[in-house]
C-alpha atoms as a PDB file:
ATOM      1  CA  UNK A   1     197.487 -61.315 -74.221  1.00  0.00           C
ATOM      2  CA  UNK A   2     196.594 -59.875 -77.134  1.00  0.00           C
ATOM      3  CA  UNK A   3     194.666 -56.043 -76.716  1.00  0.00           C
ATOM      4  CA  UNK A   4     190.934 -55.567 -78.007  1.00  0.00           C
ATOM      5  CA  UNK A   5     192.895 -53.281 -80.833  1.00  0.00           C
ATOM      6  CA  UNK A   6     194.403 -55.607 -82.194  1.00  0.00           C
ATOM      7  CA  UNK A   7     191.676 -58.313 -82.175  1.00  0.00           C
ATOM      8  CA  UNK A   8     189.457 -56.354 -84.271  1.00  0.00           C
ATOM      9  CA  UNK A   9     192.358 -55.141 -86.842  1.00  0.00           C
ATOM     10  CA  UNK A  10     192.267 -56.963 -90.278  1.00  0.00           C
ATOM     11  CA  UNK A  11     194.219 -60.031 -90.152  1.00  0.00           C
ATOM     12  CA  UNK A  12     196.262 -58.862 -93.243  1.00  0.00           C
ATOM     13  CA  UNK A  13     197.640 -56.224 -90.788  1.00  0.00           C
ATOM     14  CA  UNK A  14     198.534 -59.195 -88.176  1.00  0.00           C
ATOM     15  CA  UNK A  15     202.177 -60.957 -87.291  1.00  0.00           C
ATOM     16  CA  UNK A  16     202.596 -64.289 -89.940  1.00  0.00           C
ATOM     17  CA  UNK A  17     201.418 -66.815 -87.143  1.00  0.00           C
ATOM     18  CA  UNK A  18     198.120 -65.140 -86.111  1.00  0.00           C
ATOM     19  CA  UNK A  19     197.083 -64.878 -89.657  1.00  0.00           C
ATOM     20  CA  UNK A  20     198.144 -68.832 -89.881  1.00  0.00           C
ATOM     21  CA  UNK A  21     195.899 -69.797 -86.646  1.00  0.00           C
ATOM     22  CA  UNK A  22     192.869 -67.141 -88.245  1.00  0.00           C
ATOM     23  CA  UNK A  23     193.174 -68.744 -91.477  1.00  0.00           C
ATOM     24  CA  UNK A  24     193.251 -72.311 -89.529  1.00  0.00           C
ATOM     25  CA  UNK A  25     190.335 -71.713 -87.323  1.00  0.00           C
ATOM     26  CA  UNK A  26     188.167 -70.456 -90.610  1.00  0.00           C
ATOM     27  CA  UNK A  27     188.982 -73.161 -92.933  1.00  0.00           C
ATOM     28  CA  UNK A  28     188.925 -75.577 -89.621  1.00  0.00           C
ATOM     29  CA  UNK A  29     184.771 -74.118 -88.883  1.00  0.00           C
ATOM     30  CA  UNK A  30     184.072 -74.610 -92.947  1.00  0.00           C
ATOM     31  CA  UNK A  31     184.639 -77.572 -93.213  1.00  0.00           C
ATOM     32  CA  UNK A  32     182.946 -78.271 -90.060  1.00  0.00           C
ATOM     33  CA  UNK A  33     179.731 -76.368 -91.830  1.00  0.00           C
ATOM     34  CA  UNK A  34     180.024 -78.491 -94.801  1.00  0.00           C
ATOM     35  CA  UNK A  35     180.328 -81.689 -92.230  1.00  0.00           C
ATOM     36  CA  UNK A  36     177.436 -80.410 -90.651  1.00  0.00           C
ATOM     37  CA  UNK A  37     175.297 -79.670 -93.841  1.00  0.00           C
ATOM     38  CA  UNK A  38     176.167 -83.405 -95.141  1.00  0.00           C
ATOM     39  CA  UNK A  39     175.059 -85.103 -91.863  1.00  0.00           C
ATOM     40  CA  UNK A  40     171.921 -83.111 -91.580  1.00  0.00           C
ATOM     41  CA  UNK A  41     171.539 -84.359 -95.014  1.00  0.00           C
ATOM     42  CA  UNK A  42     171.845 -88.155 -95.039  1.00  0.00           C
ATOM     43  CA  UNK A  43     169.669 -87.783 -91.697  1.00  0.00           C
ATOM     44  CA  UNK A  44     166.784 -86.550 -93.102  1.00  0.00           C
ATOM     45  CA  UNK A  45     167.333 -89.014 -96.442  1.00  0.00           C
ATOM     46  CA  UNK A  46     167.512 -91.812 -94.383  1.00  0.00           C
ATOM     47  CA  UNK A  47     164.955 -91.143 -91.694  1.00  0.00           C
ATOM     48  CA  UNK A  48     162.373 -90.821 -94.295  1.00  0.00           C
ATOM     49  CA  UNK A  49     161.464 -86.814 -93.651  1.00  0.00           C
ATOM     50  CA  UNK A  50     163.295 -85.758 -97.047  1.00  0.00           C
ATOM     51  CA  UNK A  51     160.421 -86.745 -99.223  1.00  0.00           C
ATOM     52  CA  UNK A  52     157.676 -85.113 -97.492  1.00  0.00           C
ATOM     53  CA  UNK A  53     159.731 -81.866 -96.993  1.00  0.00           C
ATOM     54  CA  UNK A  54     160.492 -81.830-100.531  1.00  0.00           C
ATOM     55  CA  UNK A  55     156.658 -82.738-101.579  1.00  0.00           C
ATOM     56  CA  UNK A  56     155.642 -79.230 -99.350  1.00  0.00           C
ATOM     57  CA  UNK A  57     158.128 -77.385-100.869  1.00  0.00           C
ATOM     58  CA  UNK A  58     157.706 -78.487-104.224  1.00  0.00           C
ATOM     59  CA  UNK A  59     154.046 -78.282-104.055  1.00  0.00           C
ATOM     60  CA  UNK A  60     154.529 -74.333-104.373  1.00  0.00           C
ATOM     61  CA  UNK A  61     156.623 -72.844-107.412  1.00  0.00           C
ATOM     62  CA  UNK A  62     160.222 -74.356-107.392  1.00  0.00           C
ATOM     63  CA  UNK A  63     161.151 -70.563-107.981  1.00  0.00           C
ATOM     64  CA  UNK A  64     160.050 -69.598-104.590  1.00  0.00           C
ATOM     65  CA  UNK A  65     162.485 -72.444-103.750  1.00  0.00           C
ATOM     66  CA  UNK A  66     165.147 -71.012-105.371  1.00  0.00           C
ATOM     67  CA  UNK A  67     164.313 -67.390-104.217  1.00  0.00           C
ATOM     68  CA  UNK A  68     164.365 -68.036-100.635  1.00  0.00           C
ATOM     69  CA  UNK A  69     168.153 -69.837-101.173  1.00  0.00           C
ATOM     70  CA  UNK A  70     169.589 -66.899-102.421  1.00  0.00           C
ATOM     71  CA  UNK A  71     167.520 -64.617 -99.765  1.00  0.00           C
ATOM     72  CA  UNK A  72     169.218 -66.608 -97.243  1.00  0.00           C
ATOM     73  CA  UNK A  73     172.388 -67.143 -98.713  1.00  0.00           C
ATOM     74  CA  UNK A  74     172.838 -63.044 -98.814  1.00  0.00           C
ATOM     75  CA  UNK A  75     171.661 -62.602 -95.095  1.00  0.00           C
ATOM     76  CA  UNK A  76     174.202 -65.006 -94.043  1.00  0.00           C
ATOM     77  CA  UNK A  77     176.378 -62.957 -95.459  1.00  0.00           C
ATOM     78  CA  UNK A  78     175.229 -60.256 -94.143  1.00  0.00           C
ATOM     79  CA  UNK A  79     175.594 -62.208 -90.610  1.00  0.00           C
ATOM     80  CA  UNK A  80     178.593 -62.780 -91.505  1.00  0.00           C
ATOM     81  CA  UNK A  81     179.992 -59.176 -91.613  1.00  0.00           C
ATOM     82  CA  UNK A  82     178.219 -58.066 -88.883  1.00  0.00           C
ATOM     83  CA  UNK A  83     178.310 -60.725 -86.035  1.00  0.00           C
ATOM     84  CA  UNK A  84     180.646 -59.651 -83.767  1.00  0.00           C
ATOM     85  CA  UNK A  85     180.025 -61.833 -80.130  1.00  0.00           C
ATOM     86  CA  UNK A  86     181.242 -65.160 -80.876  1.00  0.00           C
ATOM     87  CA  UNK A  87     178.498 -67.164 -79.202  1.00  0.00           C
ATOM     88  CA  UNK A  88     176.768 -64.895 -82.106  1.00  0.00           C
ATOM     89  CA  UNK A  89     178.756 -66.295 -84.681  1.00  0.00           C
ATOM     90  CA  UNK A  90     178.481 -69.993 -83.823  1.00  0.00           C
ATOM     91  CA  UNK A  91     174.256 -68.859 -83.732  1.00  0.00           C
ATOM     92  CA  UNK A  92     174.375 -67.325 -87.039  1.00  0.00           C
ATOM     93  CA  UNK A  93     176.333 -70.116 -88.640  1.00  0.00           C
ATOM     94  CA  UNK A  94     174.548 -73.161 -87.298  1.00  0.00           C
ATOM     95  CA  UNK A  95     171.419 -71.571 -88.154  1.00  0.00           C
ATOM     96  CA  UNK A  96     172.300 -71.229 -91.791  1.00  0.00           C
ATOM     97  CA  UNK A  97     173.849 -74.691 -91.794  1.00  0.00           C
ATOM     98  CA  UNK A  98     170.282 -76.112 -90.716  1.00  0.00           C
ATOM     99  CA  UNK A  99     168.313 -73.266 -93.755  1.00  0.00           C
ATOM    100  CA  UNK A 100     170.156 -74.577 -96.206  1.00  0.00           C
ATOM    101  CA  UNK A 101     170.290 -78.480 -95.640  1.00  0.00           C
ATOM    102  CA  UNK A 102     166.099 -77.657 -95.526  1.00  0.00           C
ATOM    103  CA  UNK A 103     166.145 -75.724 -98.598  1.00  0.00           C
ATOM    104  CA  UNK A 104     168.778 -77.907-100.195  1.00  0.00           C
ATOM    105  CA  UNK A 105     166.234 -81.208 -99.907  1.00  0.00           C
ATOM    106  CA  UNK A 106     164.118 -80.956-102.792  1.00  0.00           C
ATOM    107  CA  UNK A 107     167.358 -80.248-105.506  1.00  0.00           C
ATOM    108  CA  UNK A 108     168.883 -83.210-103.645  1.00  0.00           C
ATOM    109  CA  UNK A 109     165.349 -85.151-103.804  1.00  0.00           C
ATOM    110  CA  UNK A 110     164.892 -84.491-107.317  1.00  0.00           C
ATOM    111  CA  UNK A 111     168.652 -85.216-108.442  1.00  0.00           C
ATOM    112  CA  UNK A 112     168.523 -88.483-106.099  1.00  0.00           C
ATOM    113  CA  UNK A 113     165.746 -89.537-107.903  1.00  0.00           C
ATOM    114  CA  UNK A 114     166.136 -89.008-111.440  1.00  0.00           C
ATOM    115  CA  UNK A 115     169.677 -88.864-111.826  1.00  0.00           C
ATOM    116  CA  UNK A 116     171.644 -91.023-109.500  1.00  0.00           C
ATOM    117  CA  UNK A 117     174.964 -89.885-108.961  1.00  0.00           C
ATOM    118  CA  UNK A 118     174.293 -86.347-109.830  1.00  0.00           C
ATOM    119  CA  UNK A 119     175.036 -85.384-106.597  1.00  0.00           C
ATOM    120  CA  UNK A 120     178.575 -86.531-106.099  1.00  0.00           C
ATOM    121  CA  UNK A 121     179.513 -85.200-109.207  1.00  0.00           C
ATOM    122  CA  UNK A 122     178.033 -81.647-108.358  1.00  0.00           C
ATOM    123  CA  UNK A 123     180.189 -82.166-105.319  1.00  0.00           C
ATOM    124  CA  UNK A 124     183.123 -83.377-106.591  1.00  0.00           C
ATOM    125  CA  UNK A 125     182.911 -80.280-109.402  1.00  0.00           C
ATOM    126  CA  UNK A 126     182.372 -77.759-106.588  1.00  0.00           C
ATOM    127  CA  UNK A 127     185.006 -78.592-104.590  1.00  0.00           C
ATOM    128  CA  UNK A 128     187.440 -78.814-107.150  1.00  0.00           C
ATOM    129  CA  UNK A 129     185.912 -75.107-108.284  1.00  0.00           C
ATOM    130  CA  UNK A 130     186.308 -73.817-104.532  1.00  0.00           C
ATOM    131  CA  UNK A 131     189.852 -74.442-103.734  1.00  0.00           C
ATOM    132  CA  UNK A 132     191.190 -73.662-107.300  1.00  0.00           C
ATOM    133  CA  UNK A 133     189.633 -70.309-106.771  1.00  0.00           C
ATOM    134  CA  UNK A 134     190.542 -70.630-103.126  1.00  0.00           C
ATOM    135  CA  UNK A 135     194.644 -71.408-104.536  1.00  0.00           C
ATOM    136  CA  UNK A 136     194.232 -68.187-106.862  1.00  0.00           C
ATOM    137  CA  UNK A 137     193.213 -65.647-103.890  1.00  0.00           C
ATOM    138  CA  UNK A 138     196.049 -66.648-101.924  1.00  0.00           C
ATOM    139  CA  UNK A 139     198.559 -67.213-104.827  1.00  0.00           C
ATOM    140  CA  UNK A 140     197.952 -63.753-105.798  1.00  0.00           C
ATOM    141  CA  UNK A 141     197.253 -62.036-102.762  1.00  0.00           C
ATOM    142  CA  UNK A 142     194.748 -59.602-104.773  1.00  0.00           C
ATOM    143  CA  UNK A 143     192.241 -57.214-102.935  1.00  0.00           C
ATOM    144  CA  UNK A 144     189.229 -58.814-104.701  1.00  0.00           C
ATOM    145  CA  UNK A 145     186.994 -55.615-102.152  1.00  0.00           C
ATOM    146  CA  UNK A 146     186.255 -54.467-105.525  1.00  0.00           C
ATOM    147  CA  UNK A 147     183.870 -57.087-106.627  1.00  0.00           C
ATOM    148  CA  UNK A 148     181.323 -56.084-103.877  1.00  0.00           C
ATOM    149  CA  UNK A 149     179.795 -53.844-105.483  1.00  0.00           C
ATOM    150  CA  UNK A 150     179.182 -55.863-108.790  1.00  0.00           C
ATOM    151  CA  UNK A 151     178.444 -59.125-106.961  1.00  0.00           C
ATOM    152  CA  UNK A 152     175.595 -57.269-105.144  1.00  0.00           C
ATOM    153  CA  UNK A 153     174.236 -55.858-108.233  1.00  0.00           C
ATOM    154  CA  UNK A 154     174.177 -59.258-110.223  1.00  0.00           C
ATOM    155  CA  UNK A 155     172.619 -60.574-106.956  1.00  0.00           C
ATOM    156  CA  UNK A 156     169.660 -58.294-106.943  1.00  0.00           C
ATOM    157  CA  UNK A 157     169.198 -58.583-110.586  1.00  0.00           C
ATOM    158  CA  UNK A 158     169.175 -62.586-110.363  1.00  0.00           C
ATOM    159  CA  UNK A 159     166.156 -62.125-107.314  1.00  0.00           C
ATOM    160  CA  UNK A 160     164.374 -59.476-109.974  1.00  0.00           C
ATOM    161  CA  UNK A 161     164.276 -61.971-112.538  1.00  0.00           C
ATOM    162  CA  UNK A 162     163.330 -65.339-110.190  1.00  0.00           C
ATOM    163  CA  UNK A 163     160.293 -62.946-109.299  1.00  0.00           C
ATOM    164  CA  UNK A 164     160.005 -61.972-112.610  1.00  0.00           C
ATOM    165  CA  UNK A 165     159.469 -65.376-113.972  1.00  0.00           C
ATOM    166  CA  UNK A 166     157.505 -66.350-111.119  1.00  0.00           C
ATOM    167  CA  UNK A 167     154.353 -63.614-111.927  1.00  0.00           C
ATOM    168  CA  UNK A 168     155.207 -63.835-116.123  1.00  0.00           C
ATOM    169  CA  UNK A 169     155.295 -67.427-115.981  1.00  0.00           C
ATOM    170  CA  UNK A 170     158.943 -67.890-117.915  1.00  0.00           C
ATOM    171  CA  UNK A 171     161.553 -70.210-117.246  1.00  0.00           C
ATOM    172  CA  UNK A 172     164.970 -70.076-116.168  1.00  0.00           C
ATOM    173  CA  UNK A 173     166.824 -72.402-117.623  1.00  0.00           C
ATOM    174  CA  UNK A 174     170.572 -73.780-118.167  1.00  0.00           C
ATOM    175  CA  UNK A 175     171.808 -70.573-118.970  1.00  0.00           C
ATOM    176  CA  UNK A 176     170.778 -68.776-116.501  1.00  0.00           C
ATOM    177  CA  UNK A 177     172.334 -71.516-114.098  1.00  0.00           C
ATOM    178  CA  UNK A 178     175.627 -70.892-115.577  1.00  0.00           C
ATOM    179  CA  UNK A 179     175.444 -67.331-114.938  1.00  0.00           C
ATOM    180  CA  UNK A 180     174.974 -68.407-111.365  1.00  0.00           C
ATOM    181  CA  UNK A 181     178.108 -70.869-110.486  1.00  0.00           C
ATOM    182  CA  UNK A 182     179.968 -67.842-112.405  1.00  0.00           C
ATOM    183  CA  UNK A 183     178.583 -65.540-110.289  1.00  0.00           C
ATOM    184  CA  UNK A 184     179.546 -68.133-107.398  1.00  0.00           C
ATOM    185  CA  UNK A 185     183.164 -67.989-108.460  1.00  0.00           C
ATOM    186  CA  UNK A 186     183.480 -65.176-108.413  1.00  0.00           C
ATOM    187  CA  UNK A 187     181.974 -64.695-104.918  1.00  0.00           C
ATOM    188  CA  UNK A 188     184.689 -67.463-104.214  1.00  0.00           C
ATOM    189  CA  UNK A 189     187.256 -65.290-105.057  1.00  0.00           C
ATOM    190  CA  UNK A 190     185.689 -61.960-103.387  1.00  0.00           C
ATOM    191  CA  UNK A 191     184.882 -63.521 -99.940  1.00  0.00           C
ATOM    192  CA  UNK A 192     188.232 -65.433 -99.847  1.00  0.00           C
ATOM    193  CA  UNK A 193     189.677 -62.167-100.325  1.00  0.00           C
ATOM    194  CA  UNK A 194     187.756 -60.232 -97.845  1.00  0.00           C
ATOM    195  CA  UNK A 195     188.433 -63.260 -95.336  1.00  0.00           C
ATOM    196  CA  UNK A 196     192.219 -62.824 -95.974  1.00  0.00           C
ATOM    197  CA  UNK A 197     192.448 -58.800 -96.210  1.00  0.00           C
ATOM    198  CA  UNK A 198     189.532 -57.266 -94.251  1.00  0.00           C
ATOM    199  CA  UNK A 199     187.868 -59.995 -91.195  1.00  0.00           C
ATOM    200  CA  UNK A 200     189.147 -59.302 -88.190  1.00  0.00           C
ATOM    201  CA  UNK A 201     191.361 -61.663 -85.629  1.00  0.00           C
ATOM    202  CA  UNK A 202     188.139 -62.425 -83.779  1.00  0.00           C
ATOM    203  CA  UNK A 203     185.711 -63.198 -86.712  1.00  0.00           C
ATOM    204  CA  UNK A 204     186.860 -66.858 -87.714  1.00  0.00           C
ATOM    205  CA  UNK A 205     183.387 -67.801 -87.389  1.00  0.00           C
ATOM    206  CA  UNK A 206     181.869 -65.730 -89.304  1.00  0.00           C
ATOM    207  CA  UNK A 207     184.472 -66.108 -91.941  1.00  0.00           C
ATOM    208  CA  UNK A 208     183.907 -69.642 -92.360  1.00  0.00           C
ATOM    209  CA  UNK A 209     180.102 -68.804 -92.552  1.00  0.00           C
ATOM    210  CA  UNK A 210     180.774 -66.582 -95.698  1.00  0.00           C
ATOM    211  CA  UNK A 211     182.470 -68.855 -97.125  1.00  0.00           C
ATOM    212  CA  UNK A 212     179.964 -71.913 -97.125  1.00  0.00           C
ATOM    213  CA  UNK A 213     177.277 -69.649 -98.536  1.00  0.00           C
ATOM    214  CA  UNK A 214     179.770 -69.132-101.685  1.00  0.00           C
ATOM    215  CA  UNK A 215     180.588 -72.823-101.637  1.00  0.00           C
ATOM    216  CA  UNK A 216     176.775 -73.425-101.171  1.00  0.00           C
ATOM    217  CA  UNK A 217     176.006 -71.070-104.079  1.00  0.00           C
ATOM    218  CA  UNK A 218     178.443 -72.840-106.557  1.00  0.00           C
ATOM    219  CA  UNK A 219     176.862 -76.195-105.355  1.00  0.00           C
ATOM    220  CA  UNK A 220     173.337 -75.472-105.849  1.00  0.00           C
ATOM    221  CA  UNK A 221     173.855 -73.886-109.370  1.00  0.00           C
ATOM    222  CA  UNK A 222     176.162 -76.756-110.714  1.00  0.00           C
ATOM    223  CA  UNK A 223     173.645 -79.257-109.352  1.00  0.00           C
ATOM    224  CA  UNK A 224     171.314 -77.797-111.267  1.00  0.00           C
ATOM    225  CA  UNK A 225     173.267 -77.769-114.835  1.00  0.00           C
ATOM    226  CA  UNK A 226     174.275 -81.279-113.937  1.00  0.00           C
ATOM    227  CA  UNK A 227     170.432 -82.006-113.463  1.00  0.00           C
ATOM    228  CA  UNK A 228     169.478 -79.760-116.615  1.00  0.00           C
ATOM    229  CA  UNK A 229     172.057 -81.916-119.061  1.00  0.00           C
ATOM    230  CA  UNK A 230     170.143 -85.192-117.851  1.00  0.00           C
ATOM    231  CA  UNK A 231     166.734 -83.555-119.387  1.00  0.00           C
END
């Protein structure tokens, strides 16, 4: 048995095998969040709710679209960090599974509908972003902790100016979406770092949930230069 100490020490302080079964059960829960995103997906594609959704929410400003992903993508985050029951966890990360596959259907609507194909690129792209970021943070063992500070900075400057442009009336355009999936790499790199230095033995879930927001991030963003190079 293993004492309530130890579960909550970082895992980087932890014995070889418990860091293997941590890292396990994280990567083993992301992959079940990205599972879960992509079924809730093709459900509400196929069942015919995807259009109407994406209608509503596109009936507003797309920036208030886009302003409520990244609000949500930082207070998973936040969840993240400071869930600690794990009934919590599972709570936290299922709800921000379901957010995003809602706030995800009118970028999918629009790409599945003007750019066929889109999608599975921006996929494909992502993925192969993710885990050659993923391959550098665990190549290198670096304590990316210092990032924190700058990614939270960049991420309250990128809400100022989707508010901004919202009451001025300007547009955000490619650039600005390449900022993003850099800033998204770079929160690759920071949360797989925190995940592998700083979560504790009993925060798996949670883990995994910071992770998908990243991988979410990097998805949205190259979606959205994928969809921008089609104009």
């Amino acid at each position: 048995m293993y004492s309530e100490q130890s579960m909550t020490m970082p895992v980087a302080a932890l014995e070889t095998d418990r860091r293997a079964t941590f890292l396990t059960r994280t990567y083993s829960h992301l992959l079940g969040a990205i599972l879960g995103f992509t079924v809730l997906e093709v459900m509400l594609f196929t069942n015919g709710l995807a259009e109407p959704i994406a209608r509503t929410m596109l009936g507003g400003s797309w920036l208030v679209v886009l302003g409520a992903f990244m609000l949500v993508s930082w207070l998973a985050s936040r969840a993240a960090m400071n869930a600690t029951s794990l009934a919590t966890q599972y709570a936290a990360l299922a709800g921000f599974v379901v957010a995003e596959a809602i706030i995800f259907v009118p970028l999918l609507y629009i790409a599945n509908t003007t750019a066929p194909g889109t999608i599975q690129s921006a996929a494909l792209v992502t993925m192969m972003g993710f885990v050659g970021l993923t391959a550098v943070a665990f190549s290198t063992r670096k304590d990316f902790s210092f990032l924190g500070g700058t990614l939270r900075w960049i991420g309250v400057m990128a809400l100022v100016l989707i508010v901004a442009s919202v009451i001025f009336g300007f547009e955000l355009g490619t650039w600005f979406s390449i900022g993003m999936v850099t800033f998204a790499g770079v929160a690759v790199l920071y949360d797989t770092s925190n995940v592998l230095h700083h979560f504790p033995e009993d925060r798996y879930v949670g883990a995994a949930m910071q992770l998908f927001a990243s991988v979410a991030l990097m998805f949205w963003y190259v979606l959205r230069i994928f969809l921008g190079s089609r104009d």
